[in-house]
Protein backbone atom coordinates (compact mmCIF):
# COMPACT_ATOMS: atom_id res chain seq x y z
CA UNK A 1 93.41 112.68 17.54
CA UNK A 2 95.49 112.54 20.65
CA UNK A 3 98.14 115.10 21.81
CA UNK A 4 100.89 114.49 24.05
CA UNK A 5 102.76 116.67 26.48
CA UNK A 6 105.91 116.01 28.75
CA UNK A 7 106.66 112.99 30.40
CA UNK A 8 104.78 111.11 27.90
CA UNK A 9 101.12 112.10 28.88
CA UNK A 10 98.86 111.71 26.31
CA UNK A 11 95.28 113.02 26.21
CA UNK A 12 92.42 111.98 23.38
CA UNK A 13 90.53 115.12 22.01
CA UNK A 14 86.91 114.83 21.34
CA UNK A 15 86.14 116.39 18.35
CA UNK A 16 87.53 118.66 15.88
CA UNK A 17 91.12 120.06 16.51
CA UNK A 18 92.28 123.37 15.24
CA UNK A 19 96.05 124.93 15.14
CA UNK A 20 95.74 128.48 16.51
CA UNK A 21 98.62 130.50 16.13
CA UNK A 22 99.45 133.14 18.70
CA UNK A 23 102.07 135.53 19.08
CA UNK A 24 104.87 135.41 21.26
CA UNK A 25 103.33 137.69 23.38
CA UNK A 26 99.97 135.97 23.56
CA UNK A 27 101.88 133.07 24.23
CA UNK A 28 104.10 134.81 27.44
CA UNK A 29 101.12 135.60 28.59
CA UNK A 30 98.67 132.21 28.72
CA UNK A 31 102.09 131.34 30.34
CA UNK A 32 101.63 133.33 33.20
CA UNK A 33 97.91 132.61 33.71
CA UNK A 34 97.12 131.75 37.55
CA UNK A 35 93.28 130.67 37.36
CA UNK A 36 93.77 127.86 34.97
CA UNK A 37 92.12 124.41 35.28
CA UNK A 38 93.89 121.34 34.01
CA UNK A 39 92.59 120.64 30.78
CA UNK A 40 93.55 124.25 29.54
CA UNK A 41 96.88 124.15 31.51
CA UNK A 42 97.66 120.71 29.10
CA UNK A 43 96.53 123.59 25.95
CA UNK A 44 98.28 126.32 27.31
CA UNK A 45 102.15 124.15 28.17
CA UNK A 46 101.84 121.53 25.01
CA UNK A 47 101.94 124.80 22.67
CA UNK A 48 104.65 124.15 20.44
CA UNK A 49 107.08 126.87 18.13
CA UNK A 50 106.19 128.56 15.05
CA UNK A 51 107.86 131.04 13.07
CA UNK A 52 104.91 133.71 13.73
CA UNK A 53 104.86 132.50 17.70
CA UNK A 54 103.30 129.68 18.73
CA UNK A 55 100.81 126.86 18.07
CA UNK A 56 97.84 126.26 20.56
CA UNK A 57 95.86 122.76 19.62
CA UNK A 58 92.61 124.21 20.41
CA UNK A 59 88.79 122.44 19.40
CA UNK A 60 86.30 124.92 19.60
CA UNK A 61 84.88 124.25 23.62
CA UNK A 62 88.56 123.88 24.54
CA UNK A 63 89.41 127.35 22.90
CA UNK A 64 86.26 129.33 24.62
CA UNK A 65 87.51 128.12 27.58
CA UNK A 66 90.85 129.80 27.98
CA UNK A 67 89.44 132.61 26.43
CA UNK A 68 86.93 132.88 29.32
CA UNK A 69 89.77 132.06 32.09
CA UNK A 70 91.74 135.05 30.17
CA UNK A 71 88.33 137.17 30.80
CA UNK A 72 88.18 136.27 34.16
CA UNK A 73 91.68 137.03 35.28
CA UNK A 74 92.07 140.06 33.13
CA UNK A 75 89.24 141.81 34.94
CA UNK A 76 90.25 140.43 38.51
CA UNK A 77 93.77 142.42 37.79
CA UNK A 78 95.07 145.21 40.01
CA UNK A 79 98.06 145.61 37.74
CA UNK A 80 96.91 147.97 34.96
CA UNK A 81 100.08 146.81 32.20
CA UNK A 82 99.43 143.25 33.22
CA UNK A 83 95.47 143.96 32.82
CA UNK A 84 96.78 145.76 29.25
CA UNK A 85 98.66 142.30 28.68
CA UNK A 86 96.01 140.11 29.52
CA UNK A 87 93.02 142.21 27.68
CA UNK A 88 95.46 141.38 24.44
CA UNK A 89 95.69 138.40 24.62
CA UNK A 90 91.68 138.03 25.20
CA UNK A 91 91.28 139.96 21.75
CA UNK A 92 93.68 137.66 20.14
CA UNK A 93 92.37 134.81 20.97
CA UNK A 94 88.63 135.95 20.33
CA UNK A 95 89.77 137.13 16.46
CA UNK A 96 91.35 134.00 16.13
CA UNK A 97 88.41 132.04 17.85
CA UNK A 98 85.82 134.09 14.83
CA UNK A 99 88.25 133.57 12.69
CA UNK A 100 88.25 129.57 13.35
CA UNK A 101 84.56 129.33 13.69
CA UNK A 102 82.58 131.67 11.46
């Protein structure tokens, strides 16, 4: 499968390729992520609508990986509500992550 984001960039994806829907929220939030590397900065911006939020194209690897960049800049936050934000979106994505892969 291969997913493209703006200006016509297109990636392959190796492997298996799940839809994870997130909530609005969860979605704001990946948004705002500083401590991103590239591949999970093309997950986070190529999430499309969907009536309950939004749609992450996530494999399984790709998935753990923003969840452990949401670990890692939820506990390097000075902000407590931002921390709050952040520590929700972490629990989101883990239940849908066991959710996915159990």
């Amino acid at each position: 499968m291969t997913v493209c984001w703006g200006n016509d960039q297109c990636k392959p994806f190796a492997g298996d390729v799940d839809e994870v829907i997130v909530s609005d929220e969860t979605a704001a939030v990946l948004r705002e992520l500083v401590l991103l590397d590239p591949d999970c900065e093309r997950l986070v911006f190529g999430m499309r609508a969907h009536p309950d939020g939004a749609v992450l194209l996530a494999g399984a690897d790709d998935l753990e990986e923003l969840i452990g960049f949401v670990a890692a800049e939820a506990n390097h936050e000075p902000n407590r509500r931002r921390q709050h934000r952040l520590d929700a979106a972490f629990n989101a994505l883990t239940e849908a992550a066991q959710t996915l892969y159990s």
